[in-house]
PDB file of N, CA and C in Angstrom:
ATOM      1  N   UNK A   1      24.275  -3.214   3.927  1.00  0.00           N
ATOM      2  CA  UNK A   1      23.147  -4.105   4.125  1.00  0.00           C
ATOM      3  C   UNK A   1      23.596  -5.539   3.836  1.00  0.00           C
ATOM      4  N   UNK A   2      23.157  -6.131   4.904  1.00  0.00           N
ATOM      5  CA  UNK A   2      24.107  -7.648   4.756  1.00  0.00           C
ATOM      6  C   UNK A   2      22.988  -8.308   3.518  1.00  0.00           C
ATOM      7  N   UNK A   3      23.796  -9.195   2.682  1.00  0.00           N
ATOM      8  CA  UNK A   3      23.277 -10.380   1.656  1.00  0.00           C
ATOM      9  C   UNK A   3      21.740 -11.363   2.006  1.00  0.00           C
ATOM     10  N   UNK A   4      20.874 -11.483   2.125  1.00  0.00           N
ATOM     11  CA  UNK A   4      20.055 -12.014   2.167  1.00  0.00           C
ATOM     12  C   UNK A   4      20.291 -13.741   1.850  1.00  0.00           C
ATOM     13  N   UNK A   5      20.294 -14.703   3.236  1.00  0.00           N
ATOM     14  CA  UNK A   5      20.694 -15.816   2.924  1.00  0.00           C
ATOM     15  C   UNK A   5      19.750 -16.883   1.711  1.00  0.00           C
ATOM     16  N   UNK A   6      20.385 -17.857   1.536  1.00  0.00           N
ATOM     17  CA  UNK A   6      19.483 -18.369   0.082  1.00  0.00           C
ATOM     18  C   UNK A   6      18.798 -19.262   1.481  1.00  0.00           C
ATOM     19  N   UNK A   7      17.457 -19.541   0.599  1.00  0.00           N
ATOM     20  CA  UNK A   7      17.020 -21.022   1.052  1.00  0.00           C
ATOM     21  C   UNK A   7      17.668 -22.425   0.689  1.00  0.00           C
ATOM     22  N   UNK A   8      18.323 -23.424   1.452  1.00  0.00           N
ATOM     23  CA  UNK A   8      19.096 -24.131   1.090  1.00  0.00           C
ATOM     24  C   UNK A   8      18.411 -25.467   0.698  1.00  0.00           C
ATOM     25  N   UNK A   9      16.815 -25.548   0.271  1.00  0.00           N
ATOM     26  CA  UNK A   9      15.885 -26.077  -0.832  1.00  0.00           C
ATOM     27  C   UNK A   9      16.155 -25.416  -1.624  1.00  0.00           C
ATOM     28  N   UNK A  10      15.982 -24.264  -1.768  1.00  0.00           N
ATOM     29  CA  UNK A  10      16.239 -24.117  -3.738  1.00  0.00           C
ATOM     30  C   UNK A  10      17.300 -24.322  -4.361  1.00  0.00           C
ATOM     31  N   UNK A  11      18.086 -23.996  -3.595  1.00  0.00           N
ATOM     32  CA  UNK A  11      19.469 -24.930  -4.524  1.00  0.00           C
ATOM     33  C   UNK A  11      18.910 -26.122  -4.488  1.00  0.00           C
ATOM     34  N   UNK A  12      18.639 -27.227  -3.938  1.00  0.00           N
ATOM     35  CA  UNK A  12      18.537 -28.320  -3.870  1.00  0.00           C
ATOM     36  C   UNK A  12      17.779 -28.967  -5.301  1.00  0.00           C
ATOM     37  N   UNK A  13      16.548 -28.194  -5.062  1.00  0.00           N
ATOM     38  CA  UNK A  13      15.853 -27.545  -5.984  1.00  0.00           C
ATOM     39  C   UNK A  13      15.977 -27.773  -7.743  1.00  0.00           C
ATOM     40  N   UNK A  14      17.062 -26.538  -7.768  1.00  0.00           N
ATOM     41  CA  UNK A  14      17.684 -25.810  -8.600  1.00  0.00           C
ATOM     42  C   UNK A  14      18.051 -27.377  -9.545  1.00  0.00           C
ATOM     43  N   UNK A  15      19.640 -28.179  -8.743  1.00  0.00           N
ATOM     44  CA  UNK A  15      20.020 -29.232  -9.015  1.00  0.00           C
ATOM     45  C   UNK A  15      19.124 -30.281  -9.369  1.00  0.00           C
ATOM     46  N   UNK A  16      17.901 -30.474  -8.472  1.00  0.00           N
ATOM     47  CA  UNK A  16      17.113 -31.482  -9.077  1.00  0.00           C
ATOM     48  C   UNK A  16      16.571 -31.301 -10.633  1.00  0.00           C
ATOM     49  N   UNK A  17      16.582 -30.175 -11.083  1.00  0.00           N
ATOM     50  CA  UNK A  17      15.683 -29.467 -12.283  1.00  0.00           C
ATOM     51  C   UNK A  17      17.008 -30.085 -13.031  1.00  0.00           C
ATOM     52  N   UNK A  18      18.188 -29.378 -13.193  1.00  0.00           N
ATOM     53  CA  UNK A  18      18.893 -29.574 -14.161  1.00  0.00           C
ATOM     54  C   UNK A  18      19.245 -31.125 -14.028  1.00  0.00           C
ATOM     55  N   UNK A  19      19.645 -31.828 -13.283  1.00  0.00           N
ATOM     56  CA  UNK A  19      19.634 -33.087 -13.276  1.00  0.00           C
ATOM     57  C   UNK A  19      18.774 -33.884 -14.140  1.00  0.00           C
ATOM     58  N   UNK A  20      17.329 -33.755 -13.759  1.00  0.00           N
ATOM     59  CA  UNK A  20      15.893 -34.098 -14.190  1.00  0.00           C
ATOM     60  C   UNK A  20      16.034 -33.808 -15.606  1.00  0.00           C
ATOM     61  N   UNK A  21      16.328 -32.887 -16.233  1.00  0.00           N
ATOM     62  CA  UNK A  21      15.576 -32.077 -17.381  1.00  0.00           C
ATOM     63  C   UNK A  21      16.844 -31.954 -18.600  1.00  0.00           C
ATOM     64  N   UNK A  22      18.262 -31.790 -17.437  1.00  0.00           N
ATOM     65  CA  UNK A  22      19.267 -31.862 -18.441  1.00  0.00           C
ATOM     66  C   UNK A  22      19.373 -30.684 -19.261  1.00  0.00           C
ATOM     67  N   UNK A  23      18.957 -29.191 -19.014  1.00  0.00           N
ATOM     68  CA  UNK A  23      19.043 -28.043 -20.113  1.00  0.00           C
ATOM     69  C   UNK A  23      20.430 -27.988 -20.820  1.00  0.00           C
ATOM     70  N   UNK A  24      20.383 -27.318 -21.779  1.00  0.00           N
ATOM     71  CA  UNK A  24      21.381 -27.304 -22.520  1.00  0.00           C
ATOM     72  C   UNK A  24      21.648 -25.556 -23.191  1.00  0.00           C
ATOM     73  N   UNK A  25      20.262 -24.804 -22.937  1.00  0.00           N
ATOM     74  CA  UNK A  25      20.703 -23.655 -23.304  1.00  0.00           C
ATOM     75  C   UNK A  25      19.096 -23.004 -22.309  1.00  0.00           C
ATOM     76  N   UNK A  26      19.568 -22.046 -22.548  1.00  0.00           N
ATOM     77  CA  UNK A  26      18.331 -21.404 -21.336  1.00  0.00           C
ATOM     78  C   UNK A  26      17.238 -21.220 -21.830  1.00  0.00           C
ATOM     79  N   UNK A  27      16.493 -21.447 -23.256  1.00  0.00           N
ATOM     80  CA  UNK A  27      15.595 -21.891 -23.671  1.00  0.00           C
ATOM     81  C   UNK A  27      14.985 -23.633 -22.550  1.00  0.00           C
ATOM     82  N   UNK A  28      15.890 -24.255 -22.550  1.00  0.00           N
ATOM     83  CA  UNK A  28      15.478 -25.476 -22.307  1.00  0.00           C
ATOM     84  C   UNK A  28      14.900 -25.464 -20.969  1.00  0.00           C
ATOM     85  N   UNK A  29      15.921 -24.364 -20.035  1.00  0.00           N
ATOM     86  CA  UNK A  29      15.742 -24.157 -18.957  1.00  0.00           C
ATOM     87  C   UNK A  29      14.277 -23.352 -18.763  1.00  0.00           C
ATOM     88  N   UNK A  30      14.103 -22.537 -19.540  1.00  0.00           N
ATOM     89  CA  UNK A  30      12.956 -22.113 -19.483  1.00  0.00           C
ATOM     90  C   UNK A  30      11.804 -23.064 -19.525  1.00  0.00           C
ATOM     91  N   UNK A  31      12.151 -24.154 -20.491  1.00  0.00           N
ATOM     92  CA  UNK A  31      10.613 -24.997 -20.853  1.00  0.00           C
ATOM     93  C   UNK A  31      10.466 -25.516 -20.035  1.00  0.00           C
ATOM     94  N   UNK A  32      11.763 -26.157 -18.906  1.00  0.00           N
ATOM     95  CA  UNK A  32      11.813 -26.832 -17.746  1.00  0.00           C
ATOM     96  C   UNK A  32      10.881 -26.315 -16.275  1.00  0.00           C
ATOM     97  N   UNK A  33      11.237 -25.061 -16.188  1.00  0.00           N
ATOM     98  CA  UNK A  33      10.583 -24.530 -15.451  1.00  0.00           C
ATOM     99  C   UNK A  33       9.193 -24.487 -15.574  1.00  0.00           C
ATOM    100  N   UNK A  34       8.578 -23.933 -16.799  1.00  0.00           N
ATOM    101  CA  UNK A  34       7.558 -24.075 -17.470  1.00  0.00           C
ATOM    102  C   UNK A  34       6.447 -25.296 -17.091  1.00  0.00           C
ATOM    103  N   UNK A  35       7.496 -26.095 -17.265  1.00  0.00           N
ATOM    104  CA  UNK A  35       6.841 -27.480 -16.819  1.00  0.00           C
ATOM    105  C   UNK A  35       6.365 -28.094 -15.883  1.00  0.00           C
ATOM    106  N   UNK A  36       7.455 -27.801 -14.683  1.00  0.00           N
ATOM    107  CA  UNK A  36       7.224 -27.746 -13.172  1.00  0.00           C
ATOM    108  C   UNK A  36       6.449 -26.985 -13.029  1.00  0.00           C
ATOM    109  N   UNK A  37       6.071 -25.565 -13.588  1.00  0.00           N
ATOM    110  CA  UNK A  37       4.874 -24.634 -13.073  1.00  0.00           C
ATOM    111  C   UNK A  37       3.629 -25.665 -13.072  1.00  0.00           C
ATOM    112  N   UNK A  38       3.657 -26.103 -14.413  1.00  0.00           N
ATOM    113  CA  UNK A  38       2.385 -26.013 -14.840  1.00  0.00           C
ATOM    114  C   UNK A  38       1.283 -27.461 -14.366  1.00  0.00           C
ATOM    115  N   UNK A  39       2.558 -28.171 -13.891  1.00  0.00           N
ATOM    116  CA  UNK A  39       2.108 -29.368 -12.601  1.00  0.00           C
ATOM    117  C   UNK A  39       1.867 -28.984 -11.789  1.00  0.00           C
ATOM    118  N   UNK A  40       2.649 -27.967 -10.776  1.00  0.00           N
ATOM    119  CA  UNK A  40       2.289 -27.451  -9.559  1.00  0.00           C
ATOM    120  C   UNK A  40       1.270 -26.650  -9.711  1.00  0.00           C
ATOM    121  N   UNK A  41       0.933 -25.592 -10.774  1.00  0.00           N
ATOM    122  CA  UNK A  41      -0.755 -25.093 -10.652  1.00  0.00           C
ATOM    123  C   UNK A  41      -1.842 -26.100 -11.075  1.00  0.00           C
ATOM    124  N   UNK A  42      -1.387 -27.373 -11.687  1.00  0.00           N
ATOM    125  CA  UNK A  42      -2.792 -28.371 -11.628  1.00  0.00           C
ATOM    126  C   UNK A  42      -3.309 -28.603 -10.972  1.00  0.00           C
ATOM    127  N   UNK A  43      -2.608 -29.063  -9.915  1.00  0.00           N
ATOM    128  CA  UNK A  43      -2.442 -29.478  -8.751  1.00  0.00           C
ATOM    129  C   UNK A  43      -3.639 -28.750  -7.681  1.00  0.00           C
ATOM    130  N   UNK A  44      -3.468 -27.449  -7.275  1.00  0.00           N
ATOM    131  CA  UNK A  44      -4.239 -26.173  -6.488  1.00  0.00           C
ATOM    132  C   UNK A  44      -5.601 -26.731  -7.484  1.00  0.00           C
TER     133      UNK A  44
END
């Protein structure tokens, strides 16, 4: 079964977060995400 291609926004994505946010351990990464959620459901 062939690999399922990525969307080549979420990398994009991906990079903007750590860029932006700068994690340092996957806690951070977590709060990061966290964060972006919780703008994008204000939002709706």
């Amino acid at each position: 079964m062939a690999k399922p291609k990525r969307n080549p926004y979420s990398e994009e994505l991906a990079n903007k977060v750590i860029k932006d946010y700068q994690p340092e351990s996957e806690k951070d990464m977590q709060h990061a995400l966290k964060d972006i959620l919780v703008q994008c459901l204000s939002r709706c």
